[in-house]
C-alpha atoms as a PDB file:
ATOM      1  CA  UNK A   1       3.593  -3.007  -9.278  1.00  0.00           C
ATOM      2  CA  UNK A   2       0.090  -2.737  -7.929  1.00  0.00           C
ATOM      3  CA  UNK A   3      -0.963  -5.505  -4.986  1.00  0.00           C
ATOM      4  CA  UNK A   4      -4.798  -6.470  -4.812  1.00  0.00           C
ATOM      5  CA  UNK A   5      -6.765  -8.423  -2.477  1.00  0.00           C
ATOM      6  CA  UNK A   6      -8.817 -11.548  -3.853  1.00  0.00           C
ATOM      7  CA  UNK A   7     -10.740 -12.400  -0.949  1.00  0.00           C
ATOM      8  CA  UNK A   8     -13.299 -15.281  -1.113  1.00  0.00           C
ATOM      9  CA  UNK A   9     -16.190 -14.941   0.800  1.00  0.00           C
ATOM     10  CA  UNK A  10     -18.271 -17.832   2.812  1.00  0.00           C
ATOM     11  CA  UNK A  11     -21.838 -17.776   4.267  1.00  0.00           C
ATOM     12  CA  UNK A  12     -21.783 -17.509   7.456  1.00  0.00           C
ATOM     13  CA  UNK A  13     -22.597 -21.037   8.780  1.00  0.00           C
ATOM     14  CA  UNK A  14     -19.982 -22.592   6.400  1.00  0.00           C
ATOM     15  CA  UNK A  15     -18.565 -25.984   6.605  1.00  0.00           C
ATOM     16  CA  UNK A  16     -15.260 -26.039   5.165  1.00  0.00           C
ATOM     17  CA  UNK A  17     -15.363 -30.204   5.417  1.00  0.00           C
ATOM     18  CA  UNK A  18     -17.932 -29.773   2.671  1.00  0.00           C
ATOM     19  CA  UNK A  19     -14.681 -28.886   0.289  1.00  0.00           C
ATOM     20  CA  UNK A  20     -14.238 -32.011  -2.061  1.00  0.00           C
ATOM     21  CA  UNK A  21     -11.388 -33.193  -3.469  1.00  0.00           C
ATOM     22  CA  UNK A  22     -12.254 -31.846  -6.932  1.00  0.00           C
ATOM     23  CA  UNK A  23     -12.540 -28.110  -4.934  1.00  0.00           C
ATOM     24  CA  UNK A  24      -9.031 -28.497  -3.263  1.00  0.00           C
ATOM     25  CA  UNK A  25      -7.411 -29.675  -6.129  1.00  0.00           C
ATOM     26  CA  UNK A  26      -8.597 -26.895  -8.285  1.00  0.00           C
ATOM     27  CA  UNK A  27      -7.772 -24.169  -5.339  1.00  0.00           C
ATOM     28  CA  UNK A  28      -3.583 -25.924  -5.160  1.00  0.00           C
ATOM     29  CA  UNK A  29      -3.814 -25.973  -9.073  1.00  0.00           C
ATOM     30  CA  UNK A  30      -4.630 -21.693  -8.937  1.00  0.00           C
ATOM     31  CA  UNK A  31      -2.127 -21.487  -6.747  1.00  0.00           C
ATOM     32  CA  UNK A  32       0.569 -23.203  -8.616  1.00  0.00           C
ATOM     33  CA  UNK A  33      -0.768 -20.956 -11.742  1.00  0.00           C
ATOM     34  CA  UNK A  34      -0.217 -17.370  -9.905  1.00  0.00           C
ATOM     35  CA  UNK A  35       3.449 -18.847  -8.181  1.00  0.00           C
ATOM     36  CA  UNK A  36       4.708 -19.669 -11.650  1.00  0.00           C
ATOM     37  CA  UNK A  37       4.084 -16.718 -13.292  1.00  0.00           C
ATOM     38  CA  UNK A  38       4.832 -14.690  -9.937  1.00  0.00           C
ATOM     39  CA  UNK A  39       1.761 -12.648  -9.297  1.00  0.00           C
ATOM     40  CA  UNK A  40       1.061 -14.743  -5.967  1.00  0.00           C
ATOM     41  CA  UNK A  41       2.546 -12.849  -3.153  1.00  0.00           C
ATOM     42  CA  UNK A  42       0.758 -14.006  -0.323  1.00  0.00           C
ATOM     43  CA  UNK A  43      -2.156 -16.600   0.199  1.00  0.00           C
ATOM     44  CA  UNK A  44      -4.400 -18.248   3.222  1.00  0.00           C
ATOM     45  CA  UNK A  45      -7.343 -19.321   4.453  1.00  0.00           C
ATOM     46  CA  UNK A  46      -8.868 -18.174   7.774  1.00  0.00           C
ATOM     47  CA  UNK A  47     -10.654 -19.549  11.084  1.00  0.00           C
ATOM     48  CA  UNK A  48     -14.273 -19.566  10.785  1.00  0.00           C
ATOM     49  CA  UNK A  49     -15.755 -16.029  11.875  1.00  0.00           C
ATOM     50  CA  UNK A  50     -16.897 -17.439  15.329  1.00  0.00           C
ATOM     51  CA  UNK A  51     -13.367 -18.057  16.032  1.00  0.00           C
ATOM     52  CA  UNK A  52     -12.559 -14.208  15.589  1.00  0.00           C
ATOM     53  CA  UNK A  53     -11.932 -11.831  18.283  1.00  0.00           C
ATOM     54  CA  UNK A  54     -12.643  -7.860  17.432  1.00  0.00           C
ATOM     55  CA  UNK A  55     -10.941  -4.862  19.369  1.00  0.00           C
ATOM     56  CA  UNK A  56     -12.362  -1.760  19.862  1.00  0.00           C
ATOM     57  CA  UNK A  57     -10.733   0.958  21.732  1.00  0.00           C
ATOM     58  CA  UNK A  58     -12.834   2.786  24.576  1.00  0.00           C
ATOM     59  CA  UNK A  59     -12.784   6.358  25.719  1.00  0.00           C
ATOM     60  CA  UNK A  60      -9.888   6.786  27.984  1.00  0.00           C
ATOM     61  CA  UNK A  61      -7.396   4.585  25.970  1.00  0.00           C
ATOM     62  CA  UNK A  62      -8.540   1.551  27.264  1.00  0.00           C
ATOM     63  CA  UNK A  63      -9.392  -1.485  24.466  1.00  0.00           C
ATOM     64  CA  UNK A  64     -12.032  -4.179  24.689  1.00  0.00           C
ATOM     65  CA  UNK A  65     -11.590  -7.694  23.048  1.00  0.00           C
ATOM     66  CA  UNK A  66     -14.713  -9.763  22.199  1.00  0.00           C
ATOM     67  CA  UNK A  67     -15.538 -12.764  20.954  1.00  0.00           C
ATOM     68  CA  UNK A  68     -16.726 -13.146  17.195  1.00  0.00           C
ATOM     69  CA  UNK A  69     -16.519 -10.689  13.736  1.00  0.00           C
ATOM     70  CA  UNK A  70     -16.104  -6.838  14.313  1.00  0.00           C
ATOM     71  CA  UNK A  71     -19.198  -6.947  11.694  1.00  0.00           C
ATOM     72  CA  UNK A  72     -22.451  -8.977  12.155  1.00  0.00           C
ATOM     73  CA  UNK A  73     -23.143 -10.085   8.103  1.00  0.00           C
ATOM     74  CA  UNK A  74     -24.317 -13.232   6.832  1.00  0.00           C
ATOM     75  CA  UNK A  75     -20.961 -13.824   4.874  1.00  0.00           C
ATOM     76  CA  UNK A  76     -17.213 -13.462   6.362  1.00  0.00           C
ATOM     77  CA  UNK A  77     -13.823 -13.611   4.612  1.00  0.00           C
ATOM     78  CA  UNK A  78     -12.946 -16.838   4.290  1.00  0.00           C
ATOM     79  CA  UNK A  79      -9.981 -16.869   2.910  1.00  0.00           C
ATOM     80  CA  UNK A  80      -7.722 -14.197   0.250  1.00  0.00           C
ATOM     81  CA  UNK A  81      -4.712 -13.988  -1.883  1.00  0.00           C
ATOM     82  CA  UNK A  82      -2.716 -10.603  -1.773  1.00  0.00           C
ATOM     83  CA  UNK A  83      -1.167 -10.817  -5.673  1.00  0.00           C
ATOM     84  CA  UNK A  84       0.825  -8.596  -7.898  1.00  0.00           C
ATOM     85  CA  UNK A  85      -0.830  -7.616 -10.506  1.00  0.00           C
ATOM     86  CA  UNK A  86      -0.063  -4.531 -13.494  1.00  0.00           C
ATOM     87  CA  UNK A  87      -3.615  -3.345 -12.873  1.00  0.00           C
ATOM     88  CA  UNK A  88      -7.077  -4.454 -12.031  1.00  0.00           C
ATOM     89  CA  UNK A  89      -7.976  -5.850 -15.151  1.00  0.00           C
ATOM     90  CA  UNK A  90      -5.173  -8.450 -14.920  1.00  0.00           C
ATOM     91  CA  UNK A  91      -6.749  -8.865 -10.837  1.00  0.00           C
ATOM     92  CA  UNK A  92      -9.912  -9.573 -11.972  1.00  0.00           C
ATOM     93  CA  UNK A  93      -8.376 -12.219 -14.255  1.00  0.00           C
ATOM     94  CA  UNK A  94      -7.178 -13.832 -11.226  1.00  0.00           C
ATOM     95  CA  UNK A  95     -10.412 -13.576  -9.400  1.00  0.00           C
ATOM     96  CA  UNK A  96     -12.518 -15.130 -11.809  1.00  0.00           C
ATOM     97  CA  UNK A  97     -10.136 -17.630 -12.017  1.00  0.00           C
ATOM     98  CA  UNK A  98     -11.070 -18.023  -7.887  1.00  0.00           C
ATOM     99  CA  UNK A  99     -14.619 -17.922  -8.331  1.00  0.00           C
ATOM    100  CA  UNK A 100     -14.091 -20.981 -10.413  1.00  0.00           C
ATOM    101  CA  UNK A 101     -11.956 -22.808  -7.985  1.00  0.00           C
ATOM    102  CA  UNK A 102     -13.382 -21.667  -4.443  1.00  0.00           C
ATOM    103  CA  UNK A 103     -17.356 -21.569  -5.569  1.00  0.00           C
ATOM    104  CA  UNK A 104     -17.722 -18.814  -3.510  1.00  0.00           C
ATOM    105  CA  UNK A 105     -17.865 -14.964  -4.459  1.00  0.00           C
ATOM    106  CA  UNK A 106     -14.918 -13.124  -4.732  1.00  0.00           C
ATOM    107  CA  UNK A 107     -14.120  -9.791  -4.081  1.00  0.00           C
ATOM    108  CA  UNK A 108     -11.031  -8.073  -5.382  1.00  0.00           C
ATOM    109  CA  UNK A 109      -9.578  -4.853  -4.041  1.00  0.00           C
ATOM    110  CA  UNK A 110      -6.695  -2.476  -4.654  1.00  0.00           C
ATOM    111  CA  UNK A 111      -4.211  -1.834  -1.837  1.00  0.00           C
ATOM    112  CA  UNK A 112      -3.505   1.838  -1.238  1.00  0.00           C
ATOM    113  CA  UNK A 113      -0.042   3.078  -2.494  1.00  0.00           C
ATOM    114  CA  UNK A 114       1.585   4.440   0.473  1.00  0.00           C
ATOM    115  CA  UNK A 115       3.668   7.690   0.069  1.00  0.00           C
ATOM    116  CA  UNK A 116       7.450   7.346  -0.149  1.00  0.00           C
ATOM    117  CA  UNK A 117       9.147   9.531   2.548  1.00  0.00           C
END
């Protein structure tokens, strides 16, 4: 079965103490809904993008870590479910269903079928 990625995204200054109780419930509630009928196969929120470090490898093999997002946007990932899902018009069930819960925007992405060996 296909995986996607439902990834919420945040502005970049967000606050996630500005997440009610109403928001959190309805976020546990989604999750409880994709566990039971097993098309949750991963979930979690992330560290504010300031709290990122990027990698970038130089010439000559050697790599340089810096502080903050490999991209400068006004909106990060905030947070993302990896699911199992028969296709994407089943995913984008799902992500609706987060737009709703998070109030944030959603993007939802197929992962790339790797070749058997």
């Amino acid at each position: 079965m296909p995986q996607y990625l439902v990834a919420i995204h945040h502005p970049d200054n967000y606050d996630p103490s500005t997440e009610g109780e109403a928001m959190v419930r309805d976020i546990g509630a989604l999750n409880e809904e994709m566990a039971a009928v097993g098309a949750r196969f991963f979930a979690g929120g992330l560290q504010s993008a300031p709290h990122a470090k990027s990698l970038r490898k130089q010439p000559g093999g050697k790599v340089v870590i810096t502080d903050g997002p490999y991209l400068e946007t006004k909106e990060h990932i905030g947070g993302f479910w990896i699911l199992d899902a028969a296709n994407m018009d089943e995913a984008l069930v799902w992500g609706s269903k987060a737009v709703v819960a998070c109030r944030a925007p959603v993007e939802v992405r197929e992962f790339l079928a790797m070749p058997k060996e």
